[in-house]
C-alpha atoms as a PDB file:
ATOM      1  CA  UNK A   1     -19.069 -39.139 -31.527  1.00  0.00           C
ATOM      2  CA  UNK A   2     -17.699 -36.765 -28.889  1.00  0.00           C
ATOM      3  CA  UNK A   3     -20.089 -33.614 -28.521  1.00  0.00           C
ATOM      4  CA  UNK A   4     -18.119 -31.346 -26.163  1.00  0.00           C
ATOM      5  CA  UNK A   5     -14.514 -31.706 -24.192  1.00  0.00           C
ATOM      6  CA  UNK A   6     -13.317 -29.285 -21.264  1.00  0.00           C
ATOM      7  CA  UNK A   7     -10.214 -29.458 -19.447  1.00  0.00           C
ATOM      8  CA  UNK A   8      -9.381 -29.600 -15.318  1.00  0.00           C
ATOM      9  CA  UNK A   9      -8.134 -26.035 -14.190  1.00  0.00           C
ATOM     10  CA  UNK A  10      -4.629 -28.216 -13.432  1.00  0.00           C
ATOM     11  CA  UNK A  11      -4.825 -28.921 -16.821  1.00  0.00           C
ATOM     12  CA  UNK A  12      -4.344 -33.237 -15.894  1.00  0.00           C
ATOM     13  CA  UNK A  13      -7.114 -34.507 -17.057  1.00  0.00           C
ATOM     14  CA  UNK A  14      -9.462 -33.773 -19.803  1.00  0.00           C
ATOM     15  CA  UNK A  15     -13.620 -34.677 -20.222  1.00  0.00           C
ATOM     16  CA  UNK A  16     -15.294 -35.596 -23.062  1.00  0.00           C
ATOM     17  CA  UNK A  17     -19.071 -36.139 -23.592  1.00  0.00           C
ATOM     18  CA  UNK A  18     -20.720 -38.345 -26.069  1.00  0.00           C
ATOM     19  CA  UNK A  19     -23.857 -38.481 -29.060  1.00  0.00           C
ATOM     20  CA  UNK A  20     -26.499 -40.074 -27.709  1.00  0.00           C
ATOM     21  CA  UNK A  21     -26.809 -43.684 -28.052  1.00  0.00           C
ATOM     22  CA  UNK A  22     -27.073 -44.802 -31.670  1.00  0.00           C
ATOM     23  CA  UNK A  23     -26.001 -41.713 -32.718  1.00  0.00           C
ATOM     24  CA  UNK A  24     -22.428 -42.162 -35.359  1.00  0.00           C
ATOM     25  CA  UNK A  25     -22.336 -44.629 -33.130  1.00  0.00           C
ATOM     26  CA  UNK A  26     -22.265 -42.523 -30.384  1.00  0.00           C
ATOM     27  CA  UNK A  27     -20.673 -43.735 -26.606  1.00  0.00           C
ATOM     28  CA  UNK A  28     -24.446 -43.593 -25.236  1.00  0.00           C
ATOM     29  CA  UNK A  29     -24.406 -40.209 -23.690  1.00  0.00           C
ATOM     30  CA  UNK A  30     -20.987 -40.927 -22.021  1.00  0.00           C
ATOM     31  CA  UNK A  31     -18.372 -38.820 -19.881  1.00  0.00           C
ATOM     32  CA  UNK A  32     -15.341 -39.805 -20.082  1.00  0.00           C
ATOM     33  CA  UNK A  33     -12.462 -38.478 -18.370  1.00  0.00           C
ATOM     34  CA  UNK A  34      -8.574 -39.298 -19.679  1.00  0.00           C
ATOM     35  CA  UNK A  35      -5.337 -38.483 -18.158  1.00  0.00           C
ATOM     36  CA  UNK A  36      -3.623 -35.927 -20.133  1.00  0.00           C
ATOM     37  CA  UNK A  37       0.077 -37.373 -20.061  1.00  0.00           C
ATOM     38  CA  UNK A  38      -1.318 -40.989 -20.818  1.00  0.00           C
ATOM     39  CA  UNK A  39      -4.245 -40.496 -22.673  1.00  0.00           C
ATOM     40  CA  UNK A  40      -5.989 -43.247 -20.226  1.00  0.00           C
ATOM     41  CA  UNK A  41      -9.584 -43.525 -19.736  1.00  0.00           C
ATOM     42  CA  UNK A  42      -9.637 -43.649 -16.258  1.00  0.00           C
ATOM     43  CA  UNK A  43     -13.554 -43.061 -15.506  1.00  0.00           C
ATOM     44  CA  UNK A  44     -16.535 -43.115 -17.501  1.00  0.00           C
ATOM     45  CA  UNK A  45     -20.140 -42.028 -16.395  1.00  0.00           C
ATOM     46  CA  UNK A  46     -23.275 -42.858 -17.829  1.00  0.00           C
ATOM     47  CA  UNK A  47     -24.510 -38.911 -18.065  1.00  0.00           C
ATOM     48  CA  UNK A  48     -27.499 -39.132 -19.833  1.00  0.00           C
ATOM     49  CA  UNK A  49     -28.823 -41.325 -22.771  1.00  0.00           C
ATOM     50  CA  UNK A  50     -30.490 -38.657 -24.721  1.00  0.00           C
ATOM     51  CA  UNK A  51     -26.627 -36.989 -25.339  1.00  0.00           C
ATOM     52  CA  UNK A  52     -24.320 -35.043 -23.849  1.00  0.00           C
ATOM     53  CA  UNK A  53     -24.431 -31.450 -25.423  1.00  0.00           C
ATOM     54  CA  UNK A  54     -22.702 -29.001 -22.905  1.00  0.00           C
ATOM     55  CA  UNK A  55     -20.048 -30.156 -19.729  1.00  0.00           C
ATOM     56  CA  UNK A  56     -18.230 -28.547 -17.124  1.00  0.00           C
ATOM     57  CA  UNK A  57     -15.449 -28.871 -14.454  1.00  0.00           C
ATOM     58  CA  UNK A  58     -15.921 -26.743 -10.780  1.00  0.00           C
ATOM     59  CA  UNK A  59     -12.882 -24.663 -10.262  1.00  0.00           C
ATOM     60  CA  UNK A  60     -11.270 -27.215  -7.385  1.00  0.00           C
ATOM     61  CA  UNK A  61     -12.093 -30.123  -9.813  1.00  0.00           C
ATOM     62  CA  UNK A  62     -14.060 -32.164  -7.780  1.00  0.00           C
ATOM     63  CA  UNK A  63     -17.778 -32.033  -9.347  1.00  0.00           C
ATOM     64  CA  UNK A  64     -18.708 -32.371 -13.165  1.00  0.00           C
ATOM     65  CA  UNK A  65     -21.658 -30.812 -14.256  1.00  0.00           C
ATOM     66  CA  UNK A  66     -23.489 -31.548 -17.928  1.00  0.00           C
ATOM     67  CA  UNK A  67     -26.672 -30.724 -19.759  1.00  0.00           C
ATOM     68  CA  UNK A  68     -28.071 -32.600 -22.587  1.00  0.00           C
ATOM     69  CA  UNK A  69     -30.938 -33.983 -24.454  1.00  0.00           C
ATOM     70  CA  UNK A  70     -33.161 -34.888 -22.126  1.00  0.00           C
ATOM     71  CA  UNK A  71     -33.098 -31.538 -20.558  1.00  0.00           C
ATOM     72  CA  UNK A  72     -31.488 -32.007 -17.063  1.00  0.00           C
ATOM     73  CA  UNK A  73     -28.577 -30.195 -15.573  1.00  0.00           C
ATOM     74  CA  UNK A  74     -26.867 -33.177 -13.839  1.00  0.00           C
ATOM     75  CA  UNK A  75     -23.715 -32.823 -11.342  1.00  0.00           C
ATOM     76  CA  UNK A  76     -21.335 -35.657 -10.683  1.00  0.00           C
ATOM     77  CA  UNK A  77     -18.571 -36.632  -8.636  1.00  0.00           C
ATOM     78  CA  UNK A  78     -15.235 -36.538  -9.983  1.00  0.00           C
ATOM     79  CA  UNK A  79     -13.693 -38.573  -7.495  1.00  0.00           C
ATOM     80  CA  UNK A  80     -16.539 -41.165  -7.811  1.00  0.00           C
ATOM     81  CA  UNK A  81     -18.687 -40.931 -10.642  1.00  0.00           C
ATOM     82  CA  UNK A  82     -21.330 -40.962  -8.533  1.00  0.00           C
ATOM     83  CA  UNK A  83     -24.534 -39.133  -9.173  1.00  0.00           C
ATOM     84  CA  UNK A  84     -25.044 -35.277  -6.796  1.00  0.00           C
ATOM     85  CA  UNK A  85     -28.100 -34.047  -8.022  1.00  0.00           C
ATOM     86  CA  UNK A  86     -30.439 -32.723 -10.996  1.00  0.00           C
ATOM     87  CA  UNK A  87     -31.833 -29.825 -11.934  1.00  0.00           C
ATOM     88  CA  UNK A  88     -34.849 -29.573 -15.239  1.00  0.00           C
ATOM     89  CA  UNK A  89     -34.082 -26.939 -17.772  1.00  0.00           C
ATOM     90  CA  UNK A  90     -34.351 -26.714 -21.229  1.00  0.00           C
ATOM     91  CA  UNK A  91     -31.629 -24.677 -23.245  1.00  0.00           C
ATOM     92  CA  UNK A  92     -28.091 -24.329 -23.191  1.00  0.00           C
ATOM     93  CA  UNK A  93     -26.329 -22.997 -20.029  1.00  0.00           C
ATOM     94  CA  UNK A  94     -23.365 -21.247 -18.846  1.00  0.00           C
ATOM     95  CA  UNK A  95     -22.491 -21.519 -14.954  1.00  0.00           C
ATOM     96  CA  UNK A  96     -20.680 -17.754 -13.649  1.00  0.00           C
ATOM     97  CA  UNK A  97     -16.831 -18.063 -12.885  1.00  0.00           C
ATOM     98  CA  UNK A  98     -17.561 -18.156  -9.022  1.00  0.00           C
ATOM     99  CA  UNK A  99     -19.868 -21.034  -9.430  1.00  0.00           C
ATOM    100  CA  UNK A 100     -22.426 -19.477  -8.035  1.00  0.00           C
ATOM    101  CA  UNK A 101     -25.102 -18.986 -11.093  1.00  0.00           C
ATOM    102  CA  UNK A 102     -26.390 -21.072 -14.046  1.00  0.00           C
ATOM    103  CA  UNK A 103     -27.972 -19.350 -17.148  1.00  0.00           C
ATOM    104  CA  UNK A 104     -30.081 -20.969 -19.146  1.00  0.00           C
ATOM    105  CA  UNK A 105     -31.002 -19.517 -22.613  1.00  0.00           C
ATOM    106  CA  UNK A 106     -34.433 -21.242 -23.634  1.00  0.00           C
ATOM    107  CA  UNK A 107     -36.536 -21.436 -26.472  1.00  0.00           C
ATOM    108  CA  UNK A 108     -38.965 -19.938 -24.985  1.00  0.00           C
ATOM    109  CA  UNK A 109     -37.783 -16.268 -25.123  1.00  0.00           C
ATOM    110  CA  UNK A 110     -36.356 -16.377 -22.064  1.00  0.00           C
ATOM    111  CA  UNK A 111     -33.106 -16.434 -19.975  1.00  0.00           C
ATOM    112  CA  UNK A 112     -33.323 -18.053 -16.350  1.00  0.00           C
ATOM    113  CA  UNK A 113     -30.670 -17.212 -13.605  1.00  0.00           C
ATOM    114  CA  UNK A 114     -30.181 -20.297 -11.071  1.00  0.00           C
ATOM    115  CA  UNK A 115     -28.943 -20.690  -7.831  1.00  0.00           C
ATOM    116  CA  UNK A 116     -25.996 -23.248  -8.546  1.00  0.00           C
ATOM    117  CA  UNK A 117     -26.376 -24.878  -5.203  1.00  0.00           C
ATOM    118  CA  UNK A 118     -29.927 -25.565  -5.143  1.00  0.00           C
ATOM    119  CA  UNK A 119     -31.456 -24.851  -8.689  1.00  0.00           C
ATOM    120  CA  UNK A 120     -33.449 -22.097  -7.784  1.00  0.00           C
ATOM    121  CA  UNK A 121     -34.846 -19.854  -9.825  1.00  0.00           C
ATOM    122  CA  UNK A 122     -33.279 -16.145  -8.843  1.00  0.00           C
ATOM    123  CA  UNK A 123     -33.968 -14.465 -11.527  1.00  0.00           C
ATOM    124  CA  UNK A 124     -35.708 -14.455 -15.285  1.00  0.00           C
ATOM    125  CA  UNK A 125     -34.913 -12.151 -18.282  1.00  0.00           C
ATOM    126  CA  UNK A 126     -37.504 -11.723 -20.303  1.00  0.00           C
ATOM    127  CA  UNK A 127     -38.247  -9.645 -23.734  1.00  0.00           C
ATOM    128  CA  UNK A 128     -36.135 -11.448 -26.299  1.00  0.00           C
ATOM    129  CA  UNK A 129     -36.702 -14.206 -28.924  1.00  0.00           C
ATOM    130  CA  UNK A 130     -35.270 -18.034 -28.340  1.00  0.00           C
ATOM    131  CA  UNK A 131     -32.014 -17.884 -27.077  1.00  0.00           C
ATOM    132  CA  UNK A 132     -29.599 -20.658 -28.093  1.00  0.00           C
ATOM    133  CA  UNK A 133     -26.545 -19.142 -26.131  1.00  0.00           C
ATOM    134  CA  UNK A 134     -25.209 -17.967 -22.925  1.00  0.00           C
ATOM    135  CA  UNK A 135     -22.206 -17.583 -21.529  1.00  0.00           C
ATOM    136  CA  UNK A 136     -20.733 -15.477 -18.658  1.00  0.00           C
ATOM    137  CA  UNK A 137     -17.659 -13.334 -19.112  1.00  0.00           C
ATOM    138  CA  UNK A 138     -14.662 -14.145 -17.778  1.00  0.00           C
ATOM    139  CA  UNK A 139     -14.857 -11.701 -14.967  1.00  0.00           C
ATOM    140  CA  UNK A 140     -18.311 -12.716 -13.883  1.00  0.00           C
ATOM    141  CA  UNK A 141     -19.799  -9.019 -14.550  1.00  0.00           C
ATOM    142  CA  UNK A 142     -21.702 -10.174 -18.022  1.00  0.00           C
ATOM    143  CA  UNK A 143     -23.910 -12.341 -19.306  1.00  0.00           C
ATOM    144  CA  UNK A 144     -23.830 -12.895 -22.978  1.00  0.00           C
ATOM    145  CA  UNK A 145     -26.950 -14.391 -24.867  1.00  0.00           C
ATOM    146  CA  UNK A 146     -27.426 -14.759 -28.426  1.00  0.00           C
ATOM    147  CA  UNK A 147     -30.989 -14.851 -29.916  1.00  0.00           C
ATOM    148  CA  UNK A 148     -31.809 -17.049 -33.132  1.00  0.00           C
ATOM    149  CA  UNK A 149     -34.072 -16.413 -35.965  1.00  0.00           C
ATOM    150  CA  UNK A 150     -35.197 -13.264 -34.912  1.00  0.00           C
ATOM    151  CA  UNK A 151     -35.638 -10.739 -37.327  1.00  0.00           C
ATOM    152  CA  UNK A 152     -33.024  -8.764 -36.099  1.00  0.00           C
ATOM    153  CA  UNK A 153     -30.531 -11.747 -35.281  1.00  0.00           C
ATOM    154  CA  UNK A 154     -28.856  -9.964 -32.054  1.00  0.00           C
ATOM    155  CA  UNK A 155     -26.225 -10.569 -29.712  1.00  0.00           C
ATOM    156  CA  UNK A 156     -27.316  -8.866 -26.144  1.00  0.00           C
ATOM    157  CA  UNK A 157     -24.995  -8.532 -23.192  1.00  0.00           C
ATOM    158  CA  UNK A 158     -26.897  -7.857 -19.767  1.00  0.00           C
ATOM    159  CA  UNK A 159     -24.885  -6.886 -16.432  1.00  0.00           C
ATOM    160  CA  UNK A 160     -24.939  -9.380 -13.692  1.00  0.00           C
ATOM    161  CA  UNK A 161     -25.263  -6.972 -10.848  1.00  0.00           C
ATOM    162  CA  UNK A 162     -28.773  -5.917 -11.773  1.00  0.00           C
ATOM    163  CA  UNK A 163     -29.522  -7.653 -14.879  1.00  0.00           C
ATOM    164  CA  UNK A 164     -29.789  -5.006 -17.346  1.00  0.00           C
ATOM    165  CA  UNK A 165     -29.334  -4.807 -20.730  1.00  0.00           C
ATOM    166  CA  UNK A 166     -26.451  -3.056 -21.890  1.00  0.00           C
ATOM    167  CA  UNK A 167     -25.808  -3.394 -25.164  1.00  0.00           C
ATOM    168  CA  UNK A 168     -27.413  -4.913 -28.366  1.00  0.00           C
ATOM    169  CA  UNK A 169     -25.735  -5.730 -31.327  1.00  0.00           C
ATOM    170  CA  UNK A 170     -27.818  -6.396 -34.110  1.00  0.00           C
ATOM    171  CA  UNK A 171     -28.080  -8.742 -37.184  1.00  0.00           C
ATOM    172  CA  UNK A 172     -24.736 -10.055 -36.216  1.00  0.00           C
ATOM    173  CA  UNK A 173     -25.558 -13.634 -37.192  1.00  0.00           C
ATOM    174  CA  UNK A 174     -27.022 -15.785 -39.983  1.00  0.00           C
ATOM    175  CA  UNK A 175     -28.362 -18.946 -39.109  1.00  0.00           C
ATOM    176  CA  UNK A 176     -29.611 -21.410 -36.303  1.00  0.00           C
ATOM    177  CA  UNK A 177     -27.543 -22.374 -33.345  1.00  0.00           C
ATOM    178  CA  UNK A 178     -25.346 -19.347 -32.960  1.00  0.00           C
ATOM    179  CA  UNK A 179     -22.439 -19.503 -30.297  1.00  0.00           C
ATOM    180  CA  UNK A 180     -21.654 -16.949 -27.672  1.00  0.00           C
ATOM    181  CA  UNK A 181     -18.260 -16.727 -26.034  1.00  0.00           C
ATOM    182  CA  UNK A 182     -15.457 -13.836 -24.347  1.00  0.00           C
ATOM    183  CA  UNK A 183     -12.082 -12.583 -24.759  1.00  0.00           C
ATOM    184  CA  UNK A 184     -10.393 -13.832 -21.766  1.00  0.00           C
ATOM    185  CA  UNK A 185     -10.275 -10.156 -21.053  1.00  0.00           C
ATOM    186  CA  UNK A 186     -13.804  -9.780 -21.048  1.00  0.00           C
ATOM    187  CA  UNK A 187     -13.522  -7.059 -22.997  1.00  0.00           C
ATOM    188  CA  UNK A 188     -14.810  -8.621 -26.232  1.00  0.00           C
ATOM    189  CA  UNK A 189     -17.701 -10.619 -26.737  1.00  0.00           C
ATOM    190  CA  UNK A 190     -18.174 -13.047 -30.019  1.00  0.00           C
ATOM    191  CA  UNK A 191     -20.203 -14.594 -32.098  1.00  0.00           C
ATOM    192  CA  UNK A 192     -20.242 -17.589 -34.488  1.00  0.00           C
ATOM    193  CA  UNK A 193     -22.523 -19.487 -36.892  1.00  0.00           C
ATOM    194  CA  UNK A 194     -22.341 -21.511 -39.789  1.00  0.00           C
ATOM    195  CA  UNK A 195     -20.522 -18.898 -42.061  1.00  0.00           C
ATOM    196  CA  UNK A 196     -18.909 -16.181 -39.412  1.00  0.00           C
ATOM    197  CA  UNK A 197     -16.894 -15.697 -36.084  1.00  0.00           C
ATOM    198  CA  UNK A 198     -17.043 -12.124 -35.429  1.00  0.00           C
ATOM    199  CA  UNK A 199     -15.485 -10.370 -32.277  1.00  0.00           C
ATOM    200  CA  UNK A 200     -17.284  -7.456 -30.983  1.00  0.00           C
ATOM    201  CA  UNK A 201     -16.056  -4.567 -28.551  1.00  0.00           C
ATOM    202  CA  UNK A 202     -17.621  -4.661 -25.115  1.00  0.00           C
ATOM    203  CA  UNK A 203     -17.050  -0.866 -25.179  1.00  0.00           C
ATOM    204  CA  UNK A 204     -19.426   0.762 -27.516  1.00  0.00           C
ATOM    205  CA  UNK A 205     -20.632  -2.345 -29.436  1.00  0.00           C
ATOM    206  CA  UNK A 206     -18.121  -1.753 -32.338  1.00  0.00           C
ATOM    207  CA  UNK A 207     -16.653  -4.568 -34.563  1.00  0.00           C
ATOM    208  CA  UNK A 208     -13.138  -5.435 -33.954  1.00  0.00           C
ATOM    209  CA  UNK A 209     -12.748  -8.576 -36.171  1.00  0.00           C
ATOM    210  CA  UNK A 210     -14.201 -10.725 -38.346  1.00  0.00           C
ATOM    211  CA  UNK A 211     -13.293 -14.484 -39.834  1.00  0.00           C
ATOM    212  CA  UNK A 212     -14.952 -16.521 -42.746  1.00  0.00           C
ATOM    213  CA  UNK A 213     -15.895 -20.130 -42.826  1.00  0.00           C
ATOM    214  CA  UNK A 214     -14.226 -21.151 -46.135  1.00  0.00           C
ATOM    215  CA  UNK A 215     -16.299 -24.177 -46.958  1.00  0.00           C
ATOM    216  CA  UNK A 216     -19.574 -25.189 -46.857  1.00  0.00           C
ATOM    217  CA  UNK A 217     -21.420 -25.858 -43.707  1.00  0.00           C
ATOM    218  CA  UNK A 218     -22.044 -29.220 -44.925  1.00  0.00           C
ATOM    219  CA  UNK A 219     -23.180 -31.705 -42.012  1.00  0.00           C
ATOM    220  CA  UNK A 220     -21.685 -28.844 -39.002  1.00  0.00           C
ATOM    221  CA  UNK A 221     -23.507 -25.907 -39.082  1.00  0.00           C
ATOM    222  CA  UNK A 222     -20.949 -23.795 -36.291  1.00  0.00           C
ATOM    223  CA  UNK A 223     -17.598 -22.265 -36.687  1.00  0.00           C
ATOM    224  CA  UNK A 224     -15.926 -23.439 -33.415  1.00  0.00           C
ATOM    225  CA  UNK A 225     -14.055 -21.997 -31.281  1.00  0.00           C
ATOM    226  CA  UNK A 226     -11.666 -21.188 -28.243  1.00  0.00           C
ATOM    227  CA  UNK A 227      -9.609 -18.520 -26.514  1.00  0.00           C
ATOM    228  CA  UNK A 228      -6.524 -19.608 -25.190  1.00  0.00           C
ATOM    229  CA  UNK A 229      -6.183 -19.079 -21.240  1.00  0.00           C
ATOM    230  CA  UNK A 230      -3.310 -16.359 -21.605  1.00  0.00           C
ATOM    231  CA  UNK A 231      -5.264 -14.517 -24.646  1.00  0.00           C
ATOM    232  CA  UNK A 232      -2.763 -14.753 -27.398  1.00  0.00           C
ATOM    233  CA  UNK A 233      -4.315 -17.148 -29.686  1.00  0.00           C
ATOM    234  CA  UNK A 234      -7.990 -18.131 -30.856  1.00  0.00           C
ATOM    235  CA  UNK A 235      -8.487 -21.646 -32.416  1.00  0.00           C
ATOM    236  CA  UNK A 236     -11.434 -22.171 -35.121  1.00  0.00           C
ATOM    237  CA  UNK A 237     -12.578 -25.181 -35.786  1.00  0.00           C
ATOM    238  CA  UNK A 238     -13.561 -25.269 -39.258  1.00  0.00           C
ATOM    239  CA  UNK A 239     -15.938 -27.547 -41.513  1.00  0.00           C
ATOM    240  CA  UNK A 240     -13.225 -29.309 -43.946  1.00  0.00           C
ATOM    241  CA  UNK A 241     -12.186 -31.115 -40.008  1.00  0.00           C
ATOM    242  CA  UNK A 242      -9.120 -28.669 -39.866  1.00  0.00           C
ATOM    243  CA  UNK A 243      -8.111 -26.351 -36.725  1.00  0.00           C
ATOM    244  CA  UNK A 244      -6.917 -22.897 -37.861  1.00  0.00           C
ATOM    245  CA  UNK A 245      -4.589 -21.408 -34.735  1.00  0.00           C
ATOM    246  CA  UNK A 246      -4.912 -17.460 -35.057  1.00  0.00           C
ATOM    247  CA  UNK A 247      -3.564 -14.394 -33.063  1.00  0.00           C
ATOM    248  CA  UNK A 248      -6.119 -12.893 -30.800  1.00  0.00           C
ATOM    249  CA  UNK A 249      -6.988  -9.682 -31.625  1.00  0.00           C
ATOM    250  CA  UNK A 250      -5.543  -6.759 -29.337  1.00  0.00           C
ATOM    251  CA  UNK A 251      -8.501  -4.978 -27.104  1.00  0.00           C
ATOM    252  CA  UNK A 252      -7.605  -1.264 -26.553  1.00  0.00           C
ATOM    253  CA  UNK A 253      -9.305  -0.696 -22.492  1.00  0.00           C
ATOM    254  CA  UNK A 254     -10.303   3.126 -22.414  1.00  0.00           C
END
């Protein structure tokens, strides 16, 4: 069972990350990297056992990074597969565009800013429920987190420069395990869950565009899904295991 995939910035080579072991018969908490033009497995590292949730590429494609079940932050060598270094935290990340910063929403109402090169801790946001999301925009100036069962349900966006919260949007999702992502713009900011992907303006906080989940959530409880690079097209990945391909909704800047 593949849990997550990410491309190189060349766009040669593609990583996948597997179930834990047992899991659908899962690839034991595998990455695997293939060769885009041959679809050849030419490495595969042994990541962690407890599952690969979350993976990432460094911009010059020479370090992977993943976080998983047993709640480490491991970095490995492309080149290699040998094992860099770990770092312990519990939640899902984001690392900034500059590679500089990891974020990591926990359940424990709080956000934690890293140091990417040494794991320490810079920085902790505090006064929120559990956070199951974070992610960076595209620019590096925001920090997106989205905070489950509350009783408010919000989606917060702080500013990276001092770490302030600048806007809240409230009760904008329904369920556990909401998903945070960008426009490539960074001028939107959205949201998905089991039933919704919603697209919110960065400006005042206003909703720009909504799209249902036409089946049931059955066994998947997230609507998927993924900007393309240039910002034409958004891709949801829906429950009945089909890919709709949409236009991206236009962002007017002021």
């Amino acid at each position: 069972s593949v849990t997550c995939a990410t491309f190189s910035s060349d766009g040669n080579w593609l990583v996948t990350g597997g179930a834990a072991a047992g899991f659908y018969n899962g690839p034991d908490g595998s990455l695997r990297l293939w060769e885009v033009a041959t679809g050849n497995n030419f490495r595969t590292i042994r990541a962690d056992g407890s599952g690969v949730s979350q993976v990432f590429i460094s911009p010059d494609n020479t370090t992977l990074v993943n976080q998983g079940g047993s709640s480490k932050i491991r970095f490995w060598s492309v080149n290699t597969g040998s094992f860099l270094r770990q770092y312990s935290a519990e939640g899902r990340i984001d690392i900034s565009p500059d590679w500089q910063l990891i974020a990591v929403g926990t359940p424990h109402s709080q956000i934690k800013i890293l140091r990417l090169s040494d794991g320490a801790l810079l920085t902790t946001i505090s006064g929120m429920w559990a956070v199951d999301s974070v992610a960076f925009s595209p620019d590096g100036q925001y920090l997106a987190a989205a905070e489950e069962a509350t009783p408010g349900d919000n989606l917060k966006v702080y500013r990276v420069s001092d770490w302030q919260l600048v806007r809240t949007m409230t009760g904008v999702h329904s369920s556990y395990g909401p998903k945070v992502g960008w426009t490539p713009d960074s001028q939107g900011v959205a949201i998905s869950d089991q039933n919704l992907m919603r697209i919110f303006k960065l400006s005042d906080g206003g909703l720009l565009k909504q799209y249902d989940q036409e089946t049931g959530a059955g066994l998947f409880p997230n609507l998927g899904f993924a900007f393309s690079r240039n910002g034409k097209y958004l891709a949801l990945a829906r429950n009945d295991s089909t890919v709709e391909l949409a236009s991206s909704p236009k962002i007017r800047r002021r």
